[in-house]
Protein backbone atom coordinates (compact mmCIF):
# COMPACT_ATOMS: atom_id res chain seq x y z
CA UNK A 1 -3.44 27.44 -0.70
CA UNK A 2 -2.51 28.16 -3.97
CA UNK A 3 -4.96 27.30 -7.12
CA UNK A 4 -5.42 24.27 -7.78
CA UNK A 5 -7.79 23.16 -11.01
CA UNK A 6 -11.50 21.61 -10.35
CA UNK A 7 -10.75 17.87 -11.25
CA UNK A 8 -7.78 17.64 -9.25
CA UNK A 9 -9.75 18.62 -6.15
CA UNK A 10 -12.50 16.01 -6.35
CA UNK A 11 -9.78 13.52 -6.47
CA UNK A 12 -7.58 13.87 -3.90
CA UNK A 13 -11.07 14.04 -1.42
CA UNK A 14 -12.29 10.61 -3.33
CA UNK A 15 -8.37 9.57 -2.39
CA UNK A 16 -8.10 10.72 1.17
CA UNK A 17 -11.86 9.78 2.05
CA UNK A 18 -11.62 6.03 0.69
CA UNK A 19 -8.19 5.79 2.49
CA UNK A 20 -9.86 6.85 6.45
CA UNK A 21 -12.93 4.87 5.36
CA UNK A 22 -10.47 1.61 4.43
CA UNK A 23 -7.75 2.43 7.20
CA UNK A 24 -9.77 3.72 9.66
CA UNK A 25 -13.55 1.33 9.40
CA UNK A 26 -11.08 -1.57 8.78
CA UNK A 27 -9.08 -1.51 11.63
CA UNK A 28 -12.48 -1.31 14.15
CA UNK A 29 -14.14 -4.06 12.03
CA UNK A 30 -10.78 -6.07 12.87
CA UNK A 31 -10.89 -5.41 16.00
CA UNK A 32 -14.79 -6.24 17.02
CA UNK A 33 -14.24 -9.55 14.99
CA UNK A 34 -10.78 -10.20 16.27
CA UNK A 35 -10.61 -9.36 20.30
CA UNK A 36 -7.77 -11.61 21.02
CA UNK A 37 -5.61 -9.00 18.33
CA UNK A 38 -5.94 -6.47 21.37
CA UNK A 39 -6.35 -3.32 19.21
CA UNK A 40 -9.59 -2.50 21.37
CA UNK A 41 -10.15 1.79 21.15
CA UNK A 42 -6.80 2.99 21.48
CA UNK A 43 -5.90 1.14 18.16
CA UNK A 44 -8.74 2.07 16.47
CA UNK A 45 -8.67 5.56 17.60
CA UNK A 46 -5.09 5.34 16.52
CA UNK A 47 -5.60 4.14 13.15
CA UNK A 48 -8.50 6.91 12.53
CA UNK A 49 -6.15 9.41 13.16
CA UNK A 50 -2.92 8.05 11.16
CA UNK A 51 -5.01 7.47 8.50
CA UNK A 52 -6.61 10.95 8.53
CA UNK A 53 -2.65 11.99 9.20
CA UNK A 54 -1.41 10.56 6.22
CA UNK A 55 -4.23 11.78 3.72
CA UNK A 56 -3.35 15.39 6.00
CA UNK A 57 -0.35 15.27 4.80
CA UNK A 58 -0.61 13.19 1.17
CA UNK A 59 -3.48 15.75 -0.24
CA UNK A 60 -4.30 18.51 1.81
CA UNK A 61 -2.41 20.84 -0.48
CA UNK A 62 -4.64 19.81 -3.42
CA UNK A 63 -7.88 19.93 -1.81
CA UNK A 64 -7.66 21.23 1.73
CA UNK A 65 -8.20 17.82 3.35
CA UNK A 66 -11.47 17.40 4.11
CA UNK A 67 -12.40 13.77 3.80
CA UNK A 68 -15.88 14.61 5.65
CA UNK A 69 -19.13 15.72 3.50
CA UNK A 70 -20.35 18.15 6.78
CA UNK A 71 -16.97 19.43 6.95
CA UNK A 72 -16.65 20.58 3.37
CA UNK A 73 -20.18 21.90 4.11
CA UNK A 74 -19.08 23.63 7.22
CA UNK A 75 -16.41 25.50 5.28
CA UNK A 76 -19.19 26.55 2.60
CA UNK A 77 -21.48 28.21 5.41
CA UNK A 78 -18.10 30.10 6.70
CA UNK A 79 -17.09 31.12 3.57
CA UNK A 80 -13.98 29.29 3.37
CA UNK A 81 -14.68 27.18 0.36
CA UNK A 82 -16.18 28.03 -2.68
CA UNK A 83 -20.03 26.49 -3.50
CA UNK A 84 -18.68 25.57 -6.65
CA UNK A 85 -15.98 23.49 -5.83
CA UNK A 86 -18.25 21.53 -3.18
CA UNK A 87 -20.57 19.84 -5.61
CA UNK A 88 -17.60 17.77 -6.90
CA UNK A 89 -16.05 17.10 -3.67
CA UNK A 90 -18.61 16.24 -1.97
CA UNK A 91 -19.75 14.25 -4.15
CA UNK A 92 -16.63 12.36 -4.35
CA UNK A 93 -16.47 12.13 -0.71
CA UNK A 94 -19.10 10.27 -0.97
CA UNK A 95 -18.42 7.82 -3.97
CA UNK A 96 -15.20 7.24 -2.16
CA UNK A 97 -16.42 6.57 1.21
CA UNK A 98 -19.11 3.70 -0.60
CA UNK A 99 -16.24 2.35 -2.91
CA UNK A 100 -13.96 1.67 0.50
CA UNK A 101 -16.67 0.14 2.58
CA UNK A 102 -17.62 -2.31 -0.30
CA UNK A 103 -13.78 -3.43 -0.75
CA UNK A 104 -13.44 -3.76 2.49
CA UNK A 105 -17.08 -5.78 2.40
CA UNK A 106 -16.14 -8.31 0.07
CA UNK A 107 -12.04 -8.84 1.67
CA UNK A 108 -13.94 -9.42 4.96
CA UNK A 109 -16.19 -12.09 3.77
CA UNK A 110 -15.93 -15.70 4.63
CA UNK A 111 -14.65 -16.28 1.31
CA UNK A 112 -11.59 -14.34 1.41
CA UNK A 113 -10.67 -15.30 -2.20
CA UNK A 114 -12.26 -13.31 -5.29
CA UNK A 115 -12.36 -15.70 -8.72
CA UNK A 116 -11.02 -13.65 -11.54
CA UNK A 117 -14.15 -12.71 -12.62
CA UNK A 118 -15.68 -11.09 -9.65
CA UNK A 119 -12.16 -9.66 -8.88
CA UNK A 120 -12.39 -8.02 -13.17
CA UNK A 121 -15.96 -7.29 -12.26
CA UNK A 122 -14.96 -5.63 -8.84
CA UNK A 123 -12.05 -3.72 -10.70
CA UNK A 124 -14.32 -2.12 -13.26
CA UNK A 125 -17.00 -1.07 -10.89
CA UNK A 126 -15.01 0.71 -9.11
CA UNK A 127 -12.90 2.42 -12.10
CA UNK A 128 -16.34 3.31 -13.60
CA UNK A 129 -17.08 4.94 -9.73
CA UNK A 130 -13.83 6.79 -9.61
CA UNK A 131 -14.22 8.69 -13.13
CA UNK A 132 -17.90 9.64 -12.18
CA UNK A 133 -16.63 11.09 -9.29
CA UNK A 134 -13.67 12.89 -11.55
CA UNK A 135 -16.04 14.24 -14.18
C-alpha cells in the first residue's frame, strides 16, 4: 500500500464502517421486522458481506479496509499498522458506526417522515460528527 496522508485514512474507515453498519444492521433489522420480505440469514449474511465487498473495494487502498475497531487493533499487536495511525481510525470507526445506527434509528421509526427541522438538526449533527472524526 502506498502512503497515504493521516486524514485521508480516518475517513475512508468512518466511510466504509457507517456503510456495513447502514447496509449490513439495516438489512437484519428489515428482516426481523419484515418476515414476510423472506430475506431471513442468507440475505442478511449476504448483505454483510456486499456491503463489506463494496467498502473492500471503494477504500481499502486508502486505509486498508478495516471497518472493525478489534481488527485495526489486531493489526497493531502484529505489527502491521502503525500505533499512530490507529488513534484516528479507530476512533472514526467508531463515530461512524454510532452515526449509521442513529440514521438508521430515526428512518426506522414509526414516523418515517423527518420535519425540516429535525431533518437540518439531524444533518448538522452528523456533519459536526464526521469532522471530529477527520481532525
Amino acid at each position: 500500500m502506498s502512503h497515504v496522508s493521516l486524514p485521508k485514512k480516518p475517513d475512508a474507515e468512518f466511510f466504509g464502517t457507517s456503510w456495513l453498519v447502514f447496509g449490513g444492521c439495516g438489512s437484519a433489522v428489515l428482516a426481523a421486522d419484515i418476515p414476510e420480505l423472506g430475506i431471513g440469514f442468507a440475505g442478511v449474511s449476504l448483505a454483510f458481506g456486499l456491503t463489506v465487498l463494496t467498502m473492500a473495494y471503494a477504500v481499502s487502498h486508502i486505509s486498508g479496509g478495516h471497518f472493525n475497531p478489534a481488527v485495526t487493533l489486531g493489526l497493531v499487536a502484529g505489527g502491521r499498522f502503525g500505533a499512530k495511525d490507529a488513534f484516528g481510525c479507530i476512533g472514526a470507526q467508531v463515530i461512524g458506526g454510532i452515526a449509521a445506527a442513529a440514521v438508521l434509528y430515526v428512518s426506522l421509526q414509526e414516523r418515517q417522515v423527518l420535519t425540516l427541522w429535525q431533518a437540518a438538526l439531524l444533518r448538522m449533527v452528523l456533519a459536526n460528527i464526521h469532522q471530529m472524526a477527520i481532525q
